[in-house]
C-alpha atoms as a PDB file:
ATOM      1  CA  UNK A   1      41.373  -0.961   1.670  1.00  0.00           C
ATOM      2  CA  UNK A   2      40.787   0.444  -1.533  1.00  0.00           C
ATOM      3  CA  UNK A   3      38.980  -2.606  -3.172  1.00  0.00           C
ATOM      4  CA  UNK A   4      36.488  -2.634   0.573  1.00  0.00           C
ATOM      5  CA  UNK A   5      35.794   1.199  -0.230  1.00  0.00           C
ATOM      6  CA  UNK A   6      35.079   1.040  -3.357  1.00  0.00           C
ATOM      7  CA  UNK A   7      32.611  -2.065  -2.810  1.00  0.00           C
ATOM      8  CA  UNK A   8      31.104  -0.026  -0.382  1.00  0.00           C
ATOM      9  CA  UNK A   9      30.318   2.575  -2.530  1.00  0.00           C
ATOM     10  CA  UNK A  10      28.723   0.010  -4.858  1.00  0.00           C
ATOM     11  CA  UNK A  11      26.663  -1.930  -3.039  1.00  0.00           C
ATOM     12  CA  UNK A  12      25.872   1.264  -0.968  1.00  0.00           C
ATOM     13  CA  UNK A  13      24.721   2.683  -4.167  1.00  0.00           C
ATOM     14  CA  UNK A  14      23.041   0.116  -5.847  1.00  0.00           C
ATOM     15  CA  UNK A  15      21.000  -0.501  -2.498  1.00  0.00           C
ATOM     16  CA  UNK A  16      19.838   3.339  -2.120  1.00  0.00           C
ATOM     17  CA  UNK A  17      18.187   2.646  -5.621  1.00  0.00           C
ATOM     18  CA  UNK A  18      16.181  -0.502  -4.968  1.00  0.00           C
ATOM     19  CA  UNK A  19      12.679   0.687  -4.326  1.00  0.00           C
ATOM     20  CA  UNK A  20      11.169  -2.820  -4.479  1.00  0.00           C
ATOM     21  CA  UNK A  21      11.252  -4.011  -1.126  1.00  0.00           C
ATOM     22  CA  UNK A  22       8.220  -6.933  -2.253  1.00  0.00           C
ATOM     23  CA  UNK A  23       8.401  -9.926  -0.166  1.00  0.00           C
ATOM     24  CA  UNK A  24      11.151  -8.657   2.492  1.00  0.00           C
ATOM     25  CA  UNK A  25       8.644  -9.372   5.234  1.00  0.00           C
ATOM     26  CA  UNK A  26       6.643 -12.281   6.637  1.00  0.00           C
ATOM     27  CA  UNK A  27       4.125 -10.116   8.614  1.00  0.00           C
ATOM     28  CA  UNK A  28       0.704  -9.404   6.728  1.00  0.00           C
ATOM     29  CA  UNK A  29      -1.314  -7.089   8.459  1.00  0.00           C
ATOM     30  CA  UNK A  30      -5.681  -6.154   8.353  1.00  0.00           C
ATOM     31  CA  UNK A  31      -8.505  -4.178   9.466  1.00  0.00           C
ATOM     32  CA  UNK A  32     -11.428  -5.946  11.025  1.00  0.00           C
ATOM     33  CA  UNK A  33     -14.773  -4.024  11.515  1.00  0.00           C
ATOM     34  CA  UNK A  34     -16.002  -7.041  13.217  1.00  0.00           C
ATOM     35  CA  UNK A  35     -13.543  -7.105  15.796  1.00  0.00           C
ATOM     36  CA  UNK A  36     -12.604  -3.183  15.858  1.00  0.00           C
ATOM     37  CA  UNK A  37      -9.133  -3.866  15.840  1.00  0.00           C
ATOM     38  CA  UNK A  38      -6.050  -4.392  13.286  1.00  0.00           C
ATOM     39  CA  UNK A  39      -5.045  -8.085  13.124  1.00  0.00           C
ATOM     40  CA  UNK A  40      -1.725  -9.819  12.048  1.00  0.00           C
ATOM     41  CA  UNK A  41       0.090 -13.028  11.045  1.00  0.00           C
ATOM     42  CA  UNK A  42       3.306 -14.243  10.664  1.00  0.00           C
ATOM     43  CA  UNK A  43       3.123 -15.952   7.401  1.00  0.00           C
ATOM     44  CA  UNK A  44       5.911 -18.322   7.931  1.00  0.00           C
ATOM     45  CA  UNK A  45       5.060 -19.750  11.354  1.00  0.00           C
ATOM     46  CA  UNK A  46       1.241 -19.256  10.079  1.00  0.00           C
ATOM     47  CA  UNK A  47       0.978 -17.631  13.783  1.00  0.00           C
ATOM     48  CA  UNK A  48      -1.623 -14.534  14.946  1.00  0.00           C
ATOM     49  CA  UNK A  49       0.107 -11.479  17.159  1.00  0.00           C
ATOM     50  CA  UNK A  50      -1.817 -10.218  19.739  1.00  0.00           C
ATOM     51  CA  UNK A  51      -4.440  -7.929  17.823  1.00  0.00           C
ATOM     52  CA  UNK A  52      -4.541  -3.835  18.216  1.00  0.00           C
ATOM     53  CA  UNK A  53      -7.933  -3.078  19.915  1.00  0.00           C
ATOM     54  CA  UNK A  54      -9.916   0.040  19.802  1.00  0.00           C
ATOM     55  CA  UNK A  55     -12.522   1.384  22.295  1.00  0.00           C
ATOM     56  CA  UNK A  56     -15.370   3.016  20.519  1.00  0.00           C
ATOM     57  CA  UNK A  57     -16.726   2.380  17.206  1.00  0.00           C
ATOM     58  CA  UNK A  58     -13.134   3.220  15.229  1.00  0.00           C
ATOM     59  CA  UNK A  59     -13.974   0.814  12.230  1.00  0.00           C
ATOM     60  CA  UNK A  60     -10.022   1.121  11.576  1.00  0.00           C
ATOM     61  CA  UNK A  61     -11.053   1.225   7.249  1.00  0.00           C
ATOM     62  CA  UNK A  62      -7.242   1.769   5.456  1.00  0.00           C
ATOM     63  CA  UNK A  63      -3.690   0.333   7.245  1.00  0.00           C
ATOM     64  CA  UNK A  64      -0.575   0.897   5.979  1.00  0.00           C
ATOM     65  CA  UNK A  65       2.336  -0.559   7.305  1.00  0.00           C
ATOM     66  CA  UNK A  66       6.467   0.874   6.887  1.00  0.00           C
ATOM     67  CA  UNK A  67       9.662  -0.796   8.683  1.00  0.00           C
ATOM     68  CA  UNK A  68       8.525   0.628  12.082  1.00  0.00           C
ATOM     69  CA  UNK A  69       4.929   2.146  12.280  1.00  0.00           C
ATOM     70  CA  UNK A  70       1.484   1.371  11.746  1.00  0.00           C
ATOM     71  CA  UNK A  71      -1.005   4.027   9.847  1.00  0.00           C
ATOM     72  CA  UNK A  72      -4.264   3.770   9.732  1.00  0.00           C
ATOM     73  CA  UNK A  73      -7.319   5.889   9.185  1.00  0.00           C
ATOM     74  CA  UNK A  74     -10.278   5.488  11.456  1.00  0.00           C
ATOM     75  CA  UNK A  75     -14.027   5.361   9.242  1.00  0.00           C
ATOM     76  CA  UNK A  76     -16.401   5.209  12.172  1.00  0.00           C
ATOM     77  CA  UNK A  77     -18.418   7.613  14.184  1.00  0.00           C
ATOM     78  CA  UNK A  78     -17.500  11.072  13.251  1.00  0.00           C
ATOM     79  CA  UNK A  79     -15.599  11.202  16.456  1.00  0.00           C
ATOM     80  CA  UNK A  80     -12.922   8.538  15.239  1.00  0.00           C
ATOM     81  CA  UNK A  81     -12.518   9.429  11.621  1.00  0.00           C
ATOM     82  CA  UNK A  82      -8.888  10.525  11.622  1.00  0.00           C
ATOM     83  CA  UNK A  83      -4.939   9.395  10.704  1.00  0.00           C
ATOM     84  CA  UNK A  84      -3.089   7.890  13.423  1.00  0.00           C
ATOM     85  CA  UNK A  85       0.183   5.976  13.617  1.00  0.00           C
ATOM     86  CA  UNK A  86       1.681   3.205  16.542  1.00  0.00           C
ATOM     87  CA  UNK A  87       4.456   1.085  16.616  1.00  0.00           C
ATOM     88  CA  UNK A  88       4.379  -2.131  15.193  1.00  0.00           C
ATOM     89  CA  UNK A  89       2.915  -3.426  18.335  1.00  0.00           C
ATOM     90  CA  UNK A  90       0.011  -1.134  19.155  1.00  0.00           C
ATOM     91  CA  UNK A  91       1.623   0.716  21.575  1.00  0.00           C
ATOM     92  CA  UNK A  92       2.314   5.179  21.321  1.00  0.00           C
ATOM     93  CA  UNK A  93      -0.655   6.014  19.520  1.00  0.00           C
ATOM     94  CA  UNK A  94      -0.696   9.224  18.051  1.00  0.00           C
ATOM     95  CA  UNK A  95      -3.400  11.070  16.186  1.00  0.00           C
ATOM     96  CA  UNK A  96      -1.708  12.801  13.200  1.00  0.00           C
ATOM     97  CA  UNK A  97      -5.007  14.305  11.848  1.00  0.00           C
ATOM     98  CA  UNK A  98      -7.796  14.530  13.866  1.00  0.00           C
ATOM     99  CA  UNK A  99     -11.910  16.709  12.958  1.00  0.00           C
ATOM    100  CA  UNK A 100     -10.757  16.942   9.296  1.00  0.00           C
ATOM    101  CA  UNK A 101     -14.401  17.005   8.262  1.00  0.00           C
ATOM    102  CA  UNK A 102     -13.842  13.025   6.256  1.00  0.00           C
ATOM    103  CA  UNK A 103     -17.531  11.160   5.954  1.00  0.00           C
ATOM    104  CA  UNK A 104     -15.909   7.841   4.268  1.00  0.00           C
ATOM    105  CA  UNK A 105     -12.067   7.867   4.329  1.00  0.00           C
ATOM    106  CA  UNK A 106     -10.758   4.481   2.957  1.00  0.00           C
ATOM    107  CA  UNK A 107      -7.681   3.886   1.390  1.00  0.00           C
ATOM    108  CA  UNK A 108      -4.523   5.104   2.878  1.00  0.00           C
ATOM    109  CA  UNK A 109      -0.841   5.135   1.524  1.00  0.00           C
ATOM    110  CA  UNK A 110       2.545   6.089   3.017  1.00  0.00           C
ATOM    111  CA  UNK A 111       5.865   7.305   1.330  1.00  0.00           C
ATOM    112  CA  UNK A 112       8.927   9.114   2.519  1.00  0.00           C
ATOM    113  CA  UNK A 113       7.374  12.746   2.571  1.00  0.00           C
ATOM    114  CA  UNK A 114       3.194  12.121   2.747  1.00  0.00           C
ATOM    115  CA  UNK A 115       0.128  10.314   3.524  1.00  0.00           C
ATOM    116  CA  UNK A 116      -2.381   9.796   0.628  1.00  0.00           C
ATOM    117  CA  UNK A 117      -5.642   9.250   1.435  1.00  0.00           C
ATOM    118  CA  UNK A 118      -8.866   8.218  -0.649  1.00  0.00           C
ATOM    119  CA  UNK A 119     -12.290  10.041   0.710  1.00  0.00           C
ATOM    120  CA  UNK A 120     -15.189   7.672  -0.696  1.00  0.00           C
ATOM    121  CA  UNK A 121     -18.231  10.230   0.469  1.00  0.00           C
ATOM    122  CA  UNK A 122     -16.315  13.443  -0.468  1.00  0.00           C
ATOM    123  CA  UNK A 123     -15.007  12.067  -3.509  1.00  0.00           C
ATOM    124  CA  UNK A 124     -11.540  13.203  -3.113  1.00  0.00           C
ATOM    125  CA  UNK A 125      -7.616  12.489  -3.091  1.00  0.00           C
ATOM    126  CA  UNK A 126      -5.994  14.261  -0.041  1.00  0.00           C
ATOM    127  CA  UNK A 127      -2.428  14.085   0.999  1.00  0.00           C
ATOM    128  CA  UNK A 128      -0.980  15.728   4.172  1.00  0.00           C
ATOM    129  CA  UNK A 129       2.396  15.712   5.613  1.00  0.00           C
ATOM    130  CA  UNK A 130       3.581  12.404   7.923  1.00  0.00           C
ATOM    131  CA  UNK A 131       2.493  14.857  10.993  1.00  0.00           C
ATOM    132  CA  UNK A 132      -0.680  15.185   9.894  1.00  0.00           C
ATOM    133  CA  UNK A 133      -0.068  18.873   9.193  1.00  0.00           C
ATOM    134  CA  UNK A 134      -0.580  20.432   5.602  1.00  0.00           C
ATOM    135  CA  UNK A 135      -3.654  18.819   4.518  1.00  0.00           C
ATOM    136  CA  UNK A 136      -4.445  19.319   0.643  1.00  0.00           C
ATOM    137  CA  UNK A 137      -6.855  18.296  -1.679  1.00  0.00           C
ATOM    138  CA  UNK A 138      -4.921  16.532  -4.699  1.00  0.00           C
ATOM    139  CA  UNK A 139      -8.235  15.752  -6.433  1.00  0.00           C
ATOM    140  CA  UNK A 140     -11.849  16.254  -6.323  1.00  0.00           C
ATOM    141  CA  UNK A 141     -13.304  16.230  -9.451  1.00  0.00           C
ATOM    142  CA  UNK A 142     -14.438  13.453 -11.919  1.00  0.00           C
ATOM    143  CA  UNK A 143     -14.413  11.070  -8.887  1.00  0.00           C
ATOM    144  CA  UNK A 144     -17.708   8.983  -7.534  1.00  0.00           C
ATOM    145  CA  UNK A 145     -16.406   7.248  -4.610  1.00  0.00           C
ATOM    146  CA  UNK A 146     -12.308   6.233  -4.523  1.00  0.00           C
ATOM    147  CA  UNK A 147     -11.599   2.976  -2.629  1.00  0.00           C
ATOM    148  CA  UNK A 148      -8.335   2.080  -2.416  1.00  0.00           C
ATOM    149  CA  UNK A 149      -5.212   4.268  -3.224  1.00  0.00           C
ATOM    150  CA  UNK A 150      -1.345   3.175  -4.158  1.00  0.00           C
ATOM    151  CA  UNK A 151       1.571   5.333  -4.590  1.00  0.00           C
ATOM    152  CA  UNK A 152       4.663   4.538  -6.907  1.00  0.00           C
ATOM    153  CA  UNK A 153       7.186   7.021  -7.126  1.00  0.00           C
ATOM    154  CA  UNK A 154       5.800   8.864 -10.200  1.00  0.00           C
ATOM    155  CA  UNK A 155       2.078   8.642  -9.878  1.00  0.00           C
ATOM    156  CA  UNK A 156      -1.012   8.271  -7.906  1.00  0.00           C
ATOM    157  CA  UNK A 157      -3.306   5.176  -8.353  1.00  0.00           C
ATOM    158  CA  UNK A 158      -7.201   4.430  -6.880  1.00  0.00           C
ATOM    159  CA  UNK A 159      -9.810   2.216  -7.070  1.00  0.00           C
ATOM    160  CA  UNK A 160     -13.099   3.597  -7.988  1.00  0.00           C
ATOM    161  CA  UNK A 161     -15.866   1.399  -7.373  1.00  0.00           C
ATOM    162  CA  UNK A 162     -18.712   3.469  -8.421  1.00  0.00           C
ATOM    163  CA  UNK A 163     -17.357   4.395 -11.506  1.00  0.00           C
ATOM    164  CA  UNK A 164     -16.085   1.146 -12.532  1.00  0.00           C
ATOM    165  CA  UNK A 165     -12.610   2.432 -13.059  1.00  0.00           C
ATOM    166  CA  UNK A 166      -9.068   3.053 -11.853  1.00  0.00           C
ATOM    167  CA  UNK A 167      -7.404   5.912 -12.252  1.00  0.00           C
ATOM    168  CA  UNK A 168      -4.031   7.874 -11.900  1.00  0.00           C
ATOM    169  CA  UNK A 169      -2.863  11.005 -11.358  1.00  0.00           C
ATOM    170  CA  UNK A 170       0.834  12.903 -11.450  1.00  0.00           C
ATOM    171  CA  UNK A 171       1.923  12.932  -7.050  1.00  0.00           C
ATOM    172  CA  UNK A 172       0.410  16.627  -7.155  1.00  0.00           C
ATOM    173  CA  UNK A 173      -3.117  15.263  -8.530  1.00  0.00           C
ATOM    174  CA  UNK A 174      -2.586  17.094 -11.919  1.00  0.00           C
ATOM    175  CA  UNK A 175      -3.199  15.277 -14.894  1.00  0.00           C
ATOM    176  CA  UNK A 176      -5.663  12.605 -14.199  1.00  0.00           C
ATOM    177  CA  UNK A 177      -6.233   9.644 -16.436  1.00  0.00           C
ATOM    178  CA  UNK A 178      -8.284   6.360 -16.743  1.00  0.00           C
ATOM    179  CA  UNK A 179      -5.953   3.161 -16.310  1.00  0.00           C
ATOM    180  CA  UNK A 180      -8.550   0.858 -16.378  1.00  0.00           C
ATOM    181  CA  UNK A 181     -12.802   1.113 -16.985  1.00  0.00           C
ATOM    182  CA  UNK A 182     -15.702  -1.372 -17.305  1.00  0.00           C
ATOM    183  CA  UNK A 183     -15.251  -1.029 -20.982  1.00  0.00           C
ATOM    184  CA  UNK A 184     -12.588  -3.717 -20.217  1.00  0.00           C
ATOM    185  CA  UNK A 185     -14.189  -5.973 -19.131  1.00  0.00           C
ATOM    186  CA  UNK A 186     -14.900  -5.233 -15.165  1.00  0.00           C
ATOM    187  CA  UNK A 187     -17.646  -3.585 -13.184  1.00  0.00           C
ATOM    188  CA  UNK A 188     -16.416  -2.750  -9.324  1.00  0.00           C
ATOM    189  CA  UNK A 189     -12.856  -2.744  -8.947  1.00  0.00           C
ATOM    190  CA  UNK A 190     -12.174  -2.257  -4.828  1.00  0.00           C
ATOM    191  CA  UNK A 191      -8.539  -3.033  -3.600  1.00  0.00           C
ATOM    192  CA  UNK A 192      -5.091  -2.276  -5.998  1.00  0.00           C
ATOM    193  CA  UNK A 193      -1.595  -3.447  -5.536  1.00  0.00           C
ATOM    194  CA  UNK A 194       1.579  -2.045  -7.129  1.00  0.00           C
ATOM    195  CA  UNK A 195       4.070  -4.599  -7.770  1.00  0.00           C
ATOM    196  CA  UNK A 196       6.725  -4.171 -10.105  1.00  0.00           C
ATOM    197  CA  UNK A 197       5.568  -3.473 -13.631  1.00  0.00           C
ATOM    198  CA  UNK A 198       2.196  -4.477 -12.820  1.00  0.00           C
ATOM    199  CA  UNK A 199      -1.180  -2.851 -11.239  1.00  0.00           C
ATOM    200  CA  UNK A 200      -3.374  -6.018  -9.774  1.00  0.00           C
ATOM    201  CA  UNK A 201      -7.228  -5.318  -8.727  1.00  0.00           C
ATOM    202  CA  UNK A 202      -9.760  -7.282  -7.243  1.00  0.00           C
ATOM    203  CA  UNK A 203     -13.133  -6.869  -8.897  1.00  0.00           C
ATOM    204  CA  UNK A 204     -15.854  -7.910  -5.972  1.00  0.00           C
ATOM    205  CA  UNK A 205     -19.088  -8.323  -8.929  1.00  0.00           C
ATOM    206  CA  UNK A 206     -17.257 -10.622 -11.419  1.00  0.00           C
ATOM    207  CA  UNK A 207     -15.337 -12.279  -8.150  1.00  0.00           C
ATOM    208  CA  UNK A 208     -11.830 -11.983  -9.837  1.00  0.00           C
ATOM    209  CA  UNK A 209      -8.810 -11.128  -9.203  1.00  0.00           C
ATOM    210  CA  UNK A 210      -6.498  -8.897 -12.608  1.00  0.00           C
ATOM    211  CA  UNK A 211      -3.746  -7.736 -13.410  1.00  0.00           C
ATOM    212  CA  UNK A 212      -2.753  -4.907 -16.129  1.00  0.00           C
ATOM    213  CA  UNK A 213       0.873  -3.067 -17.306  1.00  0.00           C
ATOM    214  CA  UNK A 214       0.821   0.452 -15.515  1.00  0.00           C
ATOM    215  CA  UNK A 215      -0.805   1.804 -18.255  1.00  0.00           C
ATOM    216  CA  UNK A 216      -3.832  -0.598 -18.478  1.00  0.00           C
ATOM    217  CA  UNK A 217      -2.503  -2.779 -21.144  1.00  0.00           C
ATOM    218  CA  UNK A 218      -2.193  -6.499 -21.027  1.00  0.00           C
ATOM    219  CA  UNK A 219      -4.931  -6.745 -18.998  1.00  0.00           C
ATOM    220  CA  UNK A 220      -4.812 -10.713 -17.505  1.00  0.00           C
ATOM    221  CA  UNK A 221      -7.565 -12.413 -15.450  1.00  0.00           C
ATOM    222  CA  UNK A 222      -6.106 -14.398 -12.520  1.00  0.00           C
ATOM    223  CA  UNK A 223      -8.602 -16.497 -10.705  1.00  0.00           C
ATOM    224  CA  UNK A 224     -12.226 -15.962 -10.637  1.00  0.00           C
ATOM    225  CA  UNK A 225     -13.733 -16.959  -7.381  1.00  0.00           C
ATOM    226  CA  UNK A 226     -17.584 -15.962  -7.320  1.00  0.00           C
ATOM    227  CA  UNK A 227     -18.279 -16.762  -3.836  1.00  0.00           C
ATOM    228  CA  UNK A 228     -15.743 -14.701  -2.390  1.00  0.00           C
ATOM    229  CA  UNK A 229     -16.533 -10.783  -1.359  1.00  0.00           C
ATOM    230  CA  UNK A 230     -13.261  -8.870  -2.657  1.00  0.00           C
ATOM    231  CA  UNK A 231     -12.119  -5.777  -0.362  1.00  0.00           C
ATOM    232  CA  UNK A 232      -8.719  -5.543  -0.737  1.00  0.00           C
ATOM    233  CA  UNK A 233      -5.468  -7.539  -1.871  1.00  0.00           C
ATOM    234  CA  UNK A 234      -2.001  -7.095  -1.413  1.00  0.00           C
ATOM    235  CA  UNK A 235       0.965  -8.868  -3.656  1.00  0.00           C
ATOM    236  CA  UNK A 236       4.683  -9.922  -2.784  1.00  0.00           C
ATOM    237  CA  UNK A 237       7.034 -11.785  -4.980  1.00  0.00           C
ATOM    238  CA  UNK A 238       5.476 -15.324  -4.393  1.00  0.00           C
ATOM    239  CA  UNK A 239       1.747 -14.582  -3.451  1.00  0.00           C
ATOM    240  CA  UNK A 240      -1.502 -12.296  -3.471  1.00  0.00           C
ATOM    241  CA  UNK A 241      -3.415 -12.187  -0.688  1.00  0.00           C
ATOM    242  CA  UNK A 242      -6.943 -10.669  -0.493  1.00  0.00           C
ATOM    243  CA  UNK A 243      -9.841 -10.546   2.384  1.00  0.00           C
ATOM    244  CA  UNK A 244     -12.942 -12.060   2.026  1.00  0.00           C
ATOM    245  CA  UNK A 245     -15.788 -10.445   3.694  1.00  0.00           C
ATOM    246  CA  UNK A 246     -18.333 -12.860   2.829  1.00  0.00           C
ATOM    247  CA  UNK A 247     -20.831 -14.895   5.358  1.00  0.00           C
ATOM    248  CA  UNK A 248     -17.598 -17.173   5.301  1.00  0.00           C
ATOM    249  CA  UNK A 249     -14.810 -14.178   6.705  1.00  0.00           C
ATOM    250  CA  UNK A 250     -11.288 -15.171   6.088  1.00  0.00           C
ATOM    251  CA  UNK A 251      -7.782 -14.086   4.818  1.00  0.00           C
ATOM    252  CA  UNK A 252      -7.046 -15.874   1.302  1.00  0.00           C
ATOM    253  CA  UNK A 253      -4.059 -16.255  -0.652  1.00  0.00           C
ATOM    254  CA  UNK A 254      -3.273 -17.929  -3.898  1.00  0.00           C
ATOM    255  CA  UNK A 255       0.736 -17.823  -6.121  1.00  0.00           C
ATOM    256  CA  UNK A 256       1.435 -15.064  -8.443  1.00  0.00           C
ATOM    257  CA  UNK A 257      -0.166 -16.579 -11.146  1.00  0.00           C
ATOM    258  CA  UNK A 258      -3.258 -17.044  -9.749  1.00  0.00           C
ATOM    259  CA  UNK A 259      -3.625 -20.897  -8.946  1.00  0.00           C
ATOM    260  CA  UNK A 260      -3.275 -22.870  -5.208  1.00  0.00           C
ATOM    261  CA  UNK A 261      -5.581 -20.486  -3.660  1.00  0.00           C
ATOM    262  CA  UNK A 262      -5.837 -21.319   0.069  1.00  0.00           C
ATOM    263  CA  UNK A 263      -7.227 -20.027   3.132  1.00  0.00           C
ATOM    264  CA  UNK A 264      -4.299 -18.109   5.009  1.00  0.00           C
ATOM    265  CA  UNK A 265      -6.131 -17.714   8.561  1.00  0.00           C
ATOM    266  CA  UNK A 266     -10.157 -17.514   9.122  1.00  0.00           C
ATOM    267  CA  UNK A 267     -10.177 -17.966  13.415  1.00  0.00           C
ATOM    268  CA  UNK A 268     -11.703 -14.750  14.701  1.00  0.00           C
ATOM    269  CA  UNK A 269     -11.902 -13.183  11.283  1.00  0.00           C
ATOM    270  CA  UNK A 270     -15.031 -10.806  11.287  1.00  0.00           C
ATOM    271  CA  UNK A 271     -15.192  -8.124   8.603  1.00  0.00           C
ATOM    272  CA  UNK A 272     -11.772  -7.900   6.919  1.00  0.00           C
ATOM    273  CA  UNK A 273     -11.597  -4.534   5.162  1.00  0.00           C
ATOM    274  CA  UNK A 274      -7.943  -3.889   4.314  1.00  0.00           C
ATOM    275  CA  UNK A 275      -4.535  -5.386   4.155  1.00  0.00           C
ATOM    276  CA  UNK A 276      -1.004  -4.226   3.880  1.00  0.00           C
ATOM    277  CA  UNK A 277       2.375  -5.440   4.337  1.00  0.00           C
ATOM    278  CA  UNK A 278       5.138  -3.221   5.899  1.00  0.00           C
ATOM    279  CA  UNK A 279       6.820  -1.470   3.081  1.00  0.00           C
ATOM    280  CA  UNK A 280      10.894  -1.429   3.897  1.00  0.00           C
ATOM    281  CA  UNK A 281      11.232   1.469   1.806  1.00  0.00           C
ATOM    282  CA  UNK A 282       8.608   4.141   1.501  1.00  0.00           C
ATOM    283  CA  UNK A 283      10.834   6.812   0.224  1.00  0.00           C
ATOM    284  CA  UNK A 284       9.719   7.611  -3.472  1.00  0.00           C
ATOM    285  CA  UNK A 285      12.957   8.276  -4.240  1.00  0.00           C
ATOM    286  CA  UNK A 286      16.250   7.899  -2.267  1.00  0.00           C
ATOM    287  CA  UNK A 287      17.696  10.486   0.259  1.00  0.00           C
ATOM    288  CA  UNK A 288      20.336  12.617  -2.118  1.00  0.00           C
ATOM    289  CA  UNK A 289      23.024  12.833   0.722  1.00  0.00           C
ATOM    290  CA  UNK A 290      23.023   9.188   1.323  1.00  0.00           C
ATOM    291  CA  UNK A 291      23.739   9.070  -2.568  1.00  0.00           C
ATOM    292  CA  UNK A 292      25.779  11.798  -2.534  1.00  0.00           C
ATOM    293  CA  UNK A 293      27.747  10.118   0.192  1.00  0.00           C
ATOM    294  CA  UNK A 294      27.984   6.966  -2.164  1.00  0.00           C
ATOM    295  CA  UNK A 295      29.227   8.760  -5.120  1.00  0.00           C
ATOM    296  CA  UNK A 296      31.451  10.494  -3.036  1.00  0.00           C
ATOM    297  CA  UNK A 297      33.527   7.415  -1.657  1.00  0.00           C
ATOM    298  CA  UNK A 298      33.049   5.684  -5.126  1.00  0.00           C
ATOM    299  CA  UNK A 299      34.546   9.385  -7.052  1.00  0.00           C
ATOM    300  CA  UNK A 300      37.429   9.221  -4.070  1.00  0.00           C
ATOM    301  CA  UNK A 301      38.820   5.559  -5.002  1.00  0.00           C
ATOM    302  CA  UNK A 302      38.832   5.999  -8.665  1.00  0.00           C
ATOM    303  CA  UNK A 303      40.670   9.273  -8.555  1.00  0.00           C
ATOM    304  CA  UNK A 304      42.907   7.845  -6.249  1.00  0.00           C
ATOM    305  CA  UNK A 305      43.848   5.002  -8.195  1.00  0.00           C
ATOM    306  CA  UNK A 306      44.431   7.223 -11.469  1.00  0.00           C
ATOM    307  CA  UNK A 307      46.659   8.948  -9.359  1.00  0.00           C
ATOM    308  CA  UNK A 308      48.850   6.074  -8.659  1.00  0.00           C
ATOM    309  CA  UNK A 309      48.980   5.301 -12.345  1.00  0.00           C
ATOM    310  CA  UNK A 310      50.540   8.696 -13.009  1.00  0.00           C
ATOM    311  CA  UNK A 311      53.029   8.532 -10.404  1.00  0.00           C
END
């Protein structure tokens, strides 16, 4: 009993402090303009779900997707530009933040406590609770038009195509830097990933696909694909995948490293705008009594066995 307690705690412990849940799924998930609807495939049986339709003109722009919910922000008529959230299937829509005065909202990103959100028009970083309530400007200064936005648990990342740059901030917006500019060799940087150690962009004027450390270094070009229009891209362990929103629509993928690209799914592709792929853990960091609980049971066996050795 003691030796099952205490592996328990361990493994207990040691999962609560994984935060890189890359690769755990086989679902990728977009937004389609064309189609006004969020599309998905399983990427092992290479099959399409039944797609999540809109009425109106929604133009669902940013998705994000966590173990059980879909988020998305709506960039249509001025009627449909808000936050809303389903289950995985479509079904219990709610609108979180409705007639919050966006023009162009784009990116959006989920953790634990918030919902990040890039304004293109506004030129701004907002963030609101996962309610919707508590809406606050991060940043909105020094920005031309943010694209995409990431999270990590210690910064704030977006695309800004305008500007040729990406950029970070600290999670409350403060201290905002330039990761990457054109001075390095790009000119319109539109969808980010996070993966590990690295920040990947795609780059839809040089038609390439990068990748940099988190602090811009080490900058590494990909693949180049010219004839492709880049929107956004999203990495696992194995793969990056990316939409193409060219006179040729389709879902692309090619390995880590850049080589065997290949067309995932193009049937009934439209206007892919975004992608994401449900995030198992979107906690930045994890919950202190489930630690505390862990540390607890681990604390209990050790003091009980240095109690038996004193007996």
């Amino acid at each position: 009993m003691r030796h099952s307690l205490a592996s328990f705690a361990l493994v207990s412990l040691f999962g609560l402090l994984q935060t890189d849940g890359i690769g755990a799924t086989s679902v990728l998930y977009w937004t389609d303009w064309g189609t006004d609807s969020i599309e998905s495939i399983d990427l092992n049986a290479m099959t399409r779900s039944t797609p999540v339709p809109f009425a109106g003109n929604v133009n669902p722009a940013g998705v994000f997707v966590t173990e059980n919910h879909l988020y998305w922000v709506g960039a249509g008529n001025s009627e449909f530009r808000s936050i809303q959230r389903a289950d995985l299937d479509g079904s219990n829509v709610t609108d979180l933040l409705t007639d919050f005065g966006a023009l162009n909202p784009r990116g959006i990103a989920v953790t634990g406590s918030y919902i990040y959100l890039a304004e293109s028009s506004l030129e701004r970083i907002l963030r609101t609770n996962l309610d919707g309530s508590g809406l606050t400007t991060l940043v909105s200064s020094g920005l031309d038009g943010p694209f995409d936005i990431s999270v990590t648990n210690s910064y704030i990342f977006w695309s800004d195509p305008q500007a040729g740059r990406i950029q970070r901030s600290n999670l409350d917006g403060s201290n905002v830097v330039e990761i990457v500019t054109s001075a390095s060799g790009f000119s319109f940087p539109t969808g980010i990933a996070i993966a590990g150690d690295f920040l990947y962009w795609a780059d839809d004027v040089s038609g390439s696909i990068q990748r940099s450390n988190l602090d811009g270094s080490g900058i590494t070009t990909l693949l180049t694909i010219p004839s492709v229009t880049w929107n956004d891209i999203e990495v696992t362990d194995s793969h990056i995948y990316w939409t193409d929103n060219s006179l040729n629509p389709s879902i692309q993928r090619s390995n880590i490293d850049g080589s065997n690209v290949e067309i995932v799914t193009s049937a009934g592709v439209d206007a892919p705008i975004f992608l994401a792929i449900p995030t198992p853990n979107t906690s930045p960091i994890p919950e202190p009594s489930r630690v505390l609980l862990s540390l607890a049971a681990l604390g209990a066996v050790v003091l009980r066995r240095r109690r038996r050795r004193t007996k």
